[in-house]
C-alpha atoms as a PDB file:
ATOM      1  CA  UNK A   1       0.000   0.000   0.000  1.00  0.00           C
ATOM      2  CA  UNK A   2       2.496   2.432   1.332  1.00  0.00           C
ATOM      3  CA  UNK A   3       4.643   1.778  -2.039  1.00  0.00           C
ATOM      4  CA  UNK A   4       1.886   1.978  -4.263  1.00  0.00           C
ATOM      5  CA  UNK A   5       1.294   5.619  -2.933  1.00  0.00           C
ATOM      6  CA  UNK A   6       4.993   6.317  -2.977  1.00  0.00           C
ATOM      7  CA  UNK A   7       4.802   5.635  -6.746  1.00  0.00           C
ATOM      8  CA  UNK A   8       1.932   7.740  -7.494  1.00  0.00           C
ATOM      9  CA  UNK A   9       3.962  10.633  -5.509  1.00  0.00           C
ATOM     10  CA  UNK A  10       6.617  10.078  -7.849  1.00  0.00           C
ATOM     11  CA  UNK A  11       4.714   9.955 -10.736  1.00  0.00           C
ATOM     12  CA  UNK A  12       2.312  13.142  -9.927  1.00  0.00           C
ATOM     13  CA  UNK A  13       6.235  15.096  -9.306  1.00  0.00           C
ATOM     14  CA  UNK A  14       7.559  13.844 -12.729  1.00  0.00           C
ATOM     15  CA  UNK A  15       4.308  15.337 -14.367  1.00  0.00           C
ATOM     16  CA  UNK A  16       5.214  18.877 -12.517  1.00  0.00           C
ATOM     17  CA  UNK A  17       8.738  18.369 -13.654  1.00  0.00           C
ATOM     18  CA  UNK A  18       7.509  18.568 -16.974  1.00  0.00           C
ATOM     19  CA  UNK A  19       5.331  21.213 -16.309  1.00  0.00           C
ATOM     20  CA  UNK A  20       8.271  23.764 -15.377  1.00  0.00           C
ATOM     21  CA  UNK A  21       9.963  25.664 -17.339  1.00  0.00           C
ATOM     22  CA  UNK A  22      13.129  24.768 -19.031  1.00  0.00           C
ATOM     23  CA  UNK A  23      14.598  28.505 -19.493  1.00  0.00           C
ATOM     24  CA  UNK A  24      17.365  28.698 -22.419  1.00  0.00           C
ATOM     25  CA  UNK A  25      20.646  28.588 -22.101  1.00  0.00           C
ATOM     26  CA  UNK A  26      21.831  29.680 -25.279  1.00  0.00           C
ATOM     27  CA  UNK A  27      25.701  29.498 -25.702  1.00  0.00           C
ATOM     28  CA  UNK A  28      27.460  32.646 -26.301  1.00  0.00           C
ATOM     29  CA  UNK A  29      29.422  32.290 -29.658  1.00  0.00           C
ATOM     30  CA  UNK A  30      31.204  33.640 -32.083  1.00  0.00           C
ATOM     31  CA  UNK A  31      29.266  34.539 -35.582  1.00  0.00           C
ATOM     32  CA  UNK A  32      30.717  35.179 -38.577  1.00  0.00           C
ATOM     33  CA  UNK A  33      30.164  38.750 -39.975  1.00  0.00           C
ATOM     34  CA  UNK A  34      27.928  37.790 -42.844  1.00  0.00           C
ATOM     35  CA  UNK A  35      25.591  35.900 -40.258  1.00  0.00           C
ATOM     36  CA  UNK A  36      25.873  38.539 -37.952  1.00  0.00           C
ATOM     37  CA  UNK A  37      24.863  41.222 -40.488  1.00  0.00           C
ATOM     38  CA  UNK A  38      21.890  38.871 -41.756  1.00  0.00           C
ATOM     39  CA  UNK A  39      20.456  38.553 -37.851  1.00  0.00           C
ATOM     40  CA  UNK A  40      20.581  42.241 -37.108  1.00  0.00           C
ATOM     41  CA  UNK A  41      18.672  42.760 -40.487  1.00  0.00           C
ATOM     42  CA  UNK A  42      16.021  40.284 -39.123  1.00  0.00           C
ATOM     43  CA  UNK A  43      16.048  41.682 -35.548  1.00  0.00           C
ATOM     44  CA  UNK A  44      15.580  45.334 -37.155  1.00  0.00           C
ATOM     45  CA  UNK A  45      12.370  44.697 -38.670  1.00  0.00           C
ATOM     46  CA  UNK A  46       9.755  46.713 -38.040  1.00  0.00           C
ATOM     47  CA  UNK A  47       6.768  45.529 -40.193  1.00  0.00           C
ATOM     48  CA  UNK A  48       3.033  45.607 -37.948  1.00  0.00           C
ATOM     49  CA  UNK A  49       2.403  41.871 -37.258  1.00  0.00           C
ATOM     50  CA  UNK A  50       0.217  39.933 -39.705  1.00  0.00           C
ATOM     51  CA  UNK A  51      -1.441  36.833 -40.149  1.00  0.00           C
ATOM     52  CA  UNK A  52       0.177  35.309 -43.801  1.00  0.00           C
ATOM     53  CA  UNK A  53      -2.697  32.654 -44.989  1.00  0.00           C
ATOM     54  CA  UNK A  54      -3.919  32.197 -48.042  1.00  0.00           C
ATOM     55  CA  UNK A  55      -7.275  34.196 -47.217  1.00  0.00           C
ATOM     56  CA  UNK A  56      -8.802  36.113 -44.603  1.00  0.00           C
ATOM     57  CA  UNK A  57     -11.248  33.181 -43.392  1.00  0.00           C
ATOM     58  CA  UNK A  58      -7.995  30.486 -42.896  1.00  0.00           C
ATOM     59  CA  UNK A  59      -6.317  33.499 -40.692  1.00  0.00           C
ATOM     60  CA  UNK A  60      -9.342  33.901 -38.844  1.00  0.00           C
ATOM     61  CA  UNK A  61      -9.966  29.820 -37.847  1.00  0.00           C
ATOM     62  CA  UNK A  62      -6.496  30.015 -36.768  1.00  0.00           C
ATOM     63  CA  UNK A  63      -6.481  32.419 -34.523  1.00  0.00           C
ATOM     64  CA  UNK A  64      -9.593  31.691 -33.385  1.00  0.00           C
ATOM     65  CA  UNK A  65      -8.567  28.252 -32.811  1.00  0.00           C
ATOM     66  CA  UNK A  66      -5.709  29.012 -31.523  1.00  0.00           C
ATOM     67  CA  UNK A  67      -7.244  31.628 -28.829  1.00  0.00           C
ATOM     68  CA  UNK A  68      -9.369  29.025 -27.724  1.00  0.00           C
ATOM     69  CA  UNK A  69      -6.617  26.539 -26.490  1.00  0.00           C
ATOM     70  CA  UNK A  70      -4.891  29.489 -25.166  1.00  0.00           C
ATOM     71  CA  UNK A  71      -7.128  31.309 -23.157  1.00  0.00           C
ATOM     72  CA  UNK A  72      -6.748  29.609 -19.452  1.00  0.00           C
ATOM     73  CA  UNK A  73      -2.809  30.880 -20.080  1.00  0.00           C
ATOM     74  CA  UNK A  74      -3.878  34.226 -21.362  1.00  0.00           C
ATOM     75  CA  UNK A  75      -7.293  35.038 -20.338  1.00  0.00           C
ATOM     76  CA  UNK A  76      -7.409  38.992 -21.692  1.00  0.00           C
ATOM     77  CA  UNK A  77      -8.766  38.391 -25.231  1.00  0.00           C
ATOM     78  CA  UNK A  78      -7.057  41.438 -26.992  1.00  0.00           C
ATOM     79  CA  UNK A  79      -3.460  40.487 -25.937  1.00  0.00           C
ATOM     80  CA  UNK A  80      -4.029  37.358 -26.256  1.00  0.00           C
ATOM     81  CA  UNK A  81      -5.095  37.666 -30.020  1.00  0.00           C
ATOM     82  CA  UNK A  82      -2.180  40.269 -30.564  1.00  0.00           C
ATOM     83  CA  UNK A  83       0.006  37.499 -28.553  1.00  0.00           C
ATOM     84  CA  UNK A  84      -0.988  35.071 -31.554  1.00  0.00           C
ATOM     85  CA  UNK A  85      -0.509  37.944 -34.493  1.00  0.00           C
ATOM     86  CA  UNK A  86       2.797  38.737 -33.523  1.00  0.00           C
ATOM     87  CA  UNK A  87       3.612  34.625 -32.630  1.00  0.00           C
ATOM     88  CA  UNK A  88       2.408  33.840 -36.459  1.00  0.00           C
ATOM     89  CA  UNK A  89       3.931  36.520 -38.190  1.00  0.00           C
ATOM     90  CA  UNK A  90       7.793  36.180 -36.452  1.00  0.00           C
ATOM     91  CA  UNK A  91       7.719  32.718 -36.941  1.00  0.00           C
ATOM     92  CA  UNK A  92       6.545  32.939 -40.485  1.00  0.00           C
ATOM     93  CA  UNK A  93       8.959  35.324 -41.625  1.00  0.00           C
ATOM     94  CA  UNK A  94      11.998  33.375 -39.887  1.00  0.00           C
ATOM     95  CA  UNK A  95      10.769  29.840 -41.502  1.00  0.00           C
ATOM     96  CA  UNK A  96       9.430  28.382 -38.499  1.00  0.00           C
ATOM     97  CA  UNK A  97       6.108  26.898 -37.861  1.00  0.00           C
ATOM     98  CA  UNK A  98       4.064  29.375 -35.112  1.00  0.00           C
ATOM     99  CA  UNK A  99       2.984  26.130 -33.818  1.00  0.00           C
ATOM    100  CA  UNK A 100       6.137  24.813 -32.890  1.00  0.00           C
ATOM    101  CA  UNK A 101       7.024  28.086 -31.327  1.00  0.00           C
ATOM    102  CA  UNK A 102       4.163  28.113 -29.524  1.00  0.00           C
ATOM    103  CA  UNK A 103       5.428  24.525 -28.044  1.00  0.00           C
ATOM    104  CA  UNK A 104       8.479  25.978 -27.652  1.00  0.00           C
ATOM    105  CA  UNK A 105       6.876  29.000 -25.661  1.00  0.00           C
ATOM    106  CA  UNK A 106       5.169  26.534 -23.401  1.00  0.00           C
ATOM    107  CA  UNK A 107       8.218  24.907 -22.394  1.00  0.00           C
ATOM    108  CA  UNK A 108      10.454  27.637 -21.723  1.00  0.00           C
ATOM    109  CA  UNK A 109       8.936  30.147 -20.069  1.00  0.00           C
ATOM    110  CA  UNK A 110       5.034  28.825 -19.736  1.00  0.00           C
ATOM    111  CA  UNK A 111       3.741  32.165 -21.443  1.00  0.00           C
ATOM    112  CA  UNK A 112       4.968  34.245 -18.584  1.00  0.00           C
ATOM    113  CA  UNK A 113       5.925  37.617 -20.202  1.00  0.00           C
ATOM    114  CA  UNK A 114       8.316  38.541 -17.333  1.00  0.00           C
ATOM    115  CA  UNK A 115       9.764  35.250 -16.703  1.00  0.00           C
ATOM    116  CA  UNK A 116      13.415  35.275 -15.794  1.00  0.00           C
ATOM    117  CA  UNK A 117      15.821  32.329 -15.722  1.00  0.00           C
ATOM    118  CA  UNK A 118      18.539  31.663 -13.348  1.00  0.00           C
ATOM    119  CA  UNK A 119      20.947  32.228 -15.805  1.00  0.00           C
ATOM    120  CA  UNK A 120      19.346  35.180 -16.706  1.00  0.00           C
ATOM    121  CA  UNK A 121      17.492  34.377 -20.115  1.00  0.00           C
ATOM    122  CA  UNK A 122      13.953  36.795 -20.508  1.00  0.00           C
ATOM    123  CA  UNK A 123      10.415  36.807 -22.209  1.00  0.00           C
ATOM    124  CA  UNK A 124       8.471  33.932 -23.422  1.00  0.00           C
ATOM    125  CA  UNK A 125      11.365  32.843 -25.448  1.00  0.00           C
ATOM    126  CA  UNK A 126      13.822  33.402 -22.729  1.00  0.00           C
ATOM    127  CA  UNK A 127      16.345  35.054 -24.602  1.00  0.00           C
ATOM    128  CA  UNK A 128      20.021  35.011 -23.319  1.00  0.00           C
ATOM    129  CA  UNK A 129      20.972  39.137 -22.569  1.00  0.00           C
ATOM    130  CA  UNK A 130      23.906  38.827 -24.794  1.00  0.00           C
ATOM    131  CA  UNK A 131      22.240  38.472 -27.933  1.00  0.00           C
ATOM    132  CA  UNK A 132      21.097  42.154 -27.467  1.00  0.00           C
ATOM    133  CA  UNK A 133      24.866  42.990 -27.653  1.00  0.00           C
ATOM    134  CA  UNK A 134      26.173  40.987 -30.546  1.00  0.00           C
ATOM    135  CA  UNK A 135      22.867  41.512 -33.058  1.00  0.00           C
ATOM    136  CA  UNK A 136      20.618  44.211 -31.550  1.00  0.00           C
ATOM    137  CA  UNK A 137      21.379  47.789 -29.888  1.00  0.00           C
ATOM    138  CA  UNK A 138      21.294  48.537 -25.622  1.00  0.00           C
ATOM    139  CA  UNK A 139      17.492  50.137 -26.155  1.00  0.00           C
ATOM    140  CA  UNK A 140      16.133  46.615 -27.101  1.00  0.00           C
ATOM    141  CA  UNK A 141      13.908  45.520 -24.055  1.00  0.00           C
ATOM    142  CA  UNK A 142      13.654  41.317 -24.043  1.00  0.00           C
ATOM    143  CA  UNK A 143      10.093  41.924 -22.164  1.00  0.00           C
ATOM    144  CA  UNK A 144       8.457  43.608 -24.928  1.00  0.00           C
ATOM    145  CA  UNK A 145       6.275  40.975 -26.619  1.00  0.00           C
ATOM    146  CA  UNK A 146       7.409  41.783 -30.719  1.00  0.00           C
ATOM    147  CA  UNK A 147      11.061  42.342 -29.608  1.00  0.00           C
ATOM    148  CA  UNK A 148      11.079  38.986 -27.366  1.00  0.00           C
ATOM    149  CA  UNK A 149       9.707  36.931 -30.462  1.00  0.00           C
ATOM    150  CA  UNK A 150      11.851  38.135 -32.986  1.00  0.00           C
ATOM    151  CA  UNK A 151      14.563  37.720 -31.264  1.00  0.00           C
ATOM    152  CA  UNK A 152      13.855  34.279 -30.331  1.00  0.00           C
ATOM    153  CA  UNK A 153      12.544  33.150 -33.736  1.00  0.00           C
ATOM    154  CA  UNK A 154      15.515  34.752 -35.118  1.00  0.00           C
ATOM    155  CA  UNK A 155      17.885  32.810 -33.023  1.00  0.00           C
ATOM    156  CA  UNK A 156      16.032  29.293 -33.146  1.00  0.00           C
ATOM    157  CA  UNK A 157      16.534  30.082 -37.435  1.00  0.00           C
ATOM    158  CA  UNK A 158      19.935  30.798 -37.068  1.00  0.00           C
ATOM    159  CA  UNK A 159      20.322  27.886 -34.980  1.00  0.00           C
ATOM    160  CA  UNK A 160      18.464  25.554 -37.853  1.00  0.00           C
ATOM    161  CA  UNK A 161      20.744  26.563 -40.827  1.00  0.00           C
ATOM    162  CA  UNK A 162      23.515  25.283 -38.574  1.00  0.00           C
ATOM    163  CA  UNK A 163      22.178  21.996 -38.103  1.00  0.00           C
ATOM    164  CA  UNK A 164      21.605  21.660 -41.817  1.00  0.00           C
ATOM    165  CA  UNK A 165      17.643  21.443 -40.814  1.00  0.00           C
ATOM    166  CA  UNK A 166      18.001  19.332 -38.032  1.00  0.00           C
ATOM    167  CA  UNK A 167      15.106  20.464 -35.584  1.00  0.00           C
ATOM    168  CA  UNK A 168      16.550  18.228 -32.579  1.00  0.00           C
ATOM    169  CA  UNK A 169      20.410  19.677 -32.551  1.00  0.00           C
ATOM    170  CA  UNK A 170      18.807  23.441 -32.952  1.00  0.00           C
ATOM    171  CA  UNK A 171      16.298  22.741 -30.006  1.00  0.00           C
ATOM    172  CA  UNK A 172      19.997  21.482 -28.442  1.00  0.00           C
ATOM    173  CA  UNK A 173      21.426  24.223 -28.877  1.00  0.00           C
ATOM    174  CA  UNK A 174      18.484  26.606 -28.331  1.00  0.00           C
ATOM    175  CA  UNK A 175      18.545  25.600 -24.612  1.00  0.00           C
ATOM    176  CA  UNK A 176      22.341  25.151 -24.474  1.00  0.00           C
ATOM    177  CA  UNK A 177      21.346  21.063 -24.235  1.00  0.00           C
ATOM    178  CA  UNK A 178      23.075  20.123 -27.403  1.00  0.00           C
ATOM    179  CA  UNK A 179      22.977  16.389 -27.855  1.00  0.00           C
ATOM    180  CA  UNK A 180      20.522  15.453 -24.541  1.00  0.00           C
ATOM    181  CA  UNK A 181      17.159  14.456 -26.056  1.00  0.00           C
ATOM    182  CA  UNK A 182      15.411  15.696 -23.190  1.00  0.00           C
ATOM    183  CA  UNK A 183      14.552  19.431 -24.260  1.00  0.00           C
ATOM    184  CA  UNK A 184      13.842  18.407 -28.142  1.00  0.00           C
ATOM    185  CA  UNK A 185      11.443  15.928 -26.991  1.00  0.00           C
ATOM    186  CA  UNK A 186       9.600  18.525 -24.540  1.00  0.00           C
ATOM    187  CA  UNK A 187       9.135  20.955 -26.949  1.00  0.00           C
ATOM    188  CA  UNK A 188       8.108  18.679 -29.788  1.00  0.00           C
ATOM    189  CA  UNK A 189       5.800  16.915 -27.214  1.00  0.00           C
ATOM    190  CA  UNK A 190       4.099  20.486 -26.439  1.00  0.00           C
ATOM    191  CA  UNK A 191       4.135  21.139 -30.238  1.00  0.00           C
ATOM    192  CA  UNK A 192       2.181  17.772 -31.301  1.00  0.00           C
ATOM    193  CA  UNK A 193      -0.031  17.507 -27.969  1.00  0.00           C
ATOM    194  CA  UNK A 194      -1.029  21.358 -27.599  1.00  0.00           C
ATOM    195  CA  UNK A 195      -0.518  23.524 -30.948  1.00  0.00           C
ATOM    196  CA  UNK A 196      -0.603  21.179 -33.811  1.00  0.00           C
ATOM    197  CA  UNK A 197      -2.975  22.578 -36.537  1.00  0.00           C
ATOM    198  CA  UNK A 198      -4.414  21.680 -39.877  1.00  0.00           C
ATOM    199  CA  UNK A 199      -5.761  24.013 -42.135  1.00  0.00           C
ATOM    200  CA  UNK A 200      -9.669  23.098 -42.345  1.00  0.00           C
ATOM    201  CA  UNK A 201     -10.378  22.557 -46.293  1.00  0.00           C
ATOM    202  CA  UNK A 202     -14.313  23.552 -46.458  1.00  0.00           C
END
């Protein structure tokens, strides 16, 4: 008796492990000055956040989809929906799929705008400080919601044409976790459960 409740202990902590956040850790490194000069061009971007479907009605079920499963994380409905916009659209232009940011969202900083990691990363996509120094400028806040994404989407990209493509190695090195499966399979775990999406075909 007492062991079978010592195991469901164990197994109700393990499902709050997974629960916390898993802040990023990116690694400081060198970039060469063409990529440097391509990720300040992306960072620099100051285009108003939109929705890029193939009509107005596929936007729409999206984000209203999307709002739905969202809303117990994000309960005010204009932020939320502006949350989404700005989610779509800096994920879109990097090459990224919004929903797999969104997973990736989940498990770094649970959608808490002002989380902070031990080691100091910020925002939903707990960005490291030091990226502001080698690719943006000293006025760049890491709270404010376009800034946060951009620079996060921007960095996960950068981090995919490295690994040739390879979505596990850039998750890696996205949370300074390169070559432990446990991160990659969070996130991708969030993205399938949570935030997967098909475009409905009426």
């Amino acid at each position: 008796m007492i062991k079978h409740i010592i195991q469901k202990l164990y197994l109700l902590f393990l499902i709050g492990a997974a629960s916390i956040c898993h802040a990023g850790n990116q690694i400081e490194e060198p970039l060469s000055n063409s990529v440097k000069s391509m990720m300040q061009k992306s960072i620099s971007d100051l285009a108003v956040p939109k929705l890029m479907f193939a009509s107005q009605t596929e936007g729409r079920a999206w984000l209203d989809e999307m709002s739905q499963r969202l809303e117990k994380r994000l309960p005010d409905p204009v932020y939320r929906e502006d949350f989404l916009r700005s989610v779509h659209y800096e994920a879109t232009r990097a090459g990224l799929d919004p929903q797999l940011v969104l997973g990736l969202i989940q498990v770094e900083s649970g959608f808490k705008k002002y989380a902070v990691s031990t080691v100091g990363a910020r925002g939903y996509m707990q960005v490291m400080p030091f990226w502001v120094r080698s690719i943006g400028n000293p006025e760049h806040n890491l709270f404010h919601l376009r800034l946060n994404l951009r620079y996060g989407c921007t960095i996960l990209r950068h981090y995919l044409d490295m690994e040739h493509g390879d979505l596990y190695r850039a998750l890696g090195r996205y949370n300074g976790s390169l070559g432990q499966p446990q991160y990659p399979n969070l996130v991708v775990g969030a993205w399938r459960r949570n935030w997967e999406y098909h475009t409905k075909i009426s």
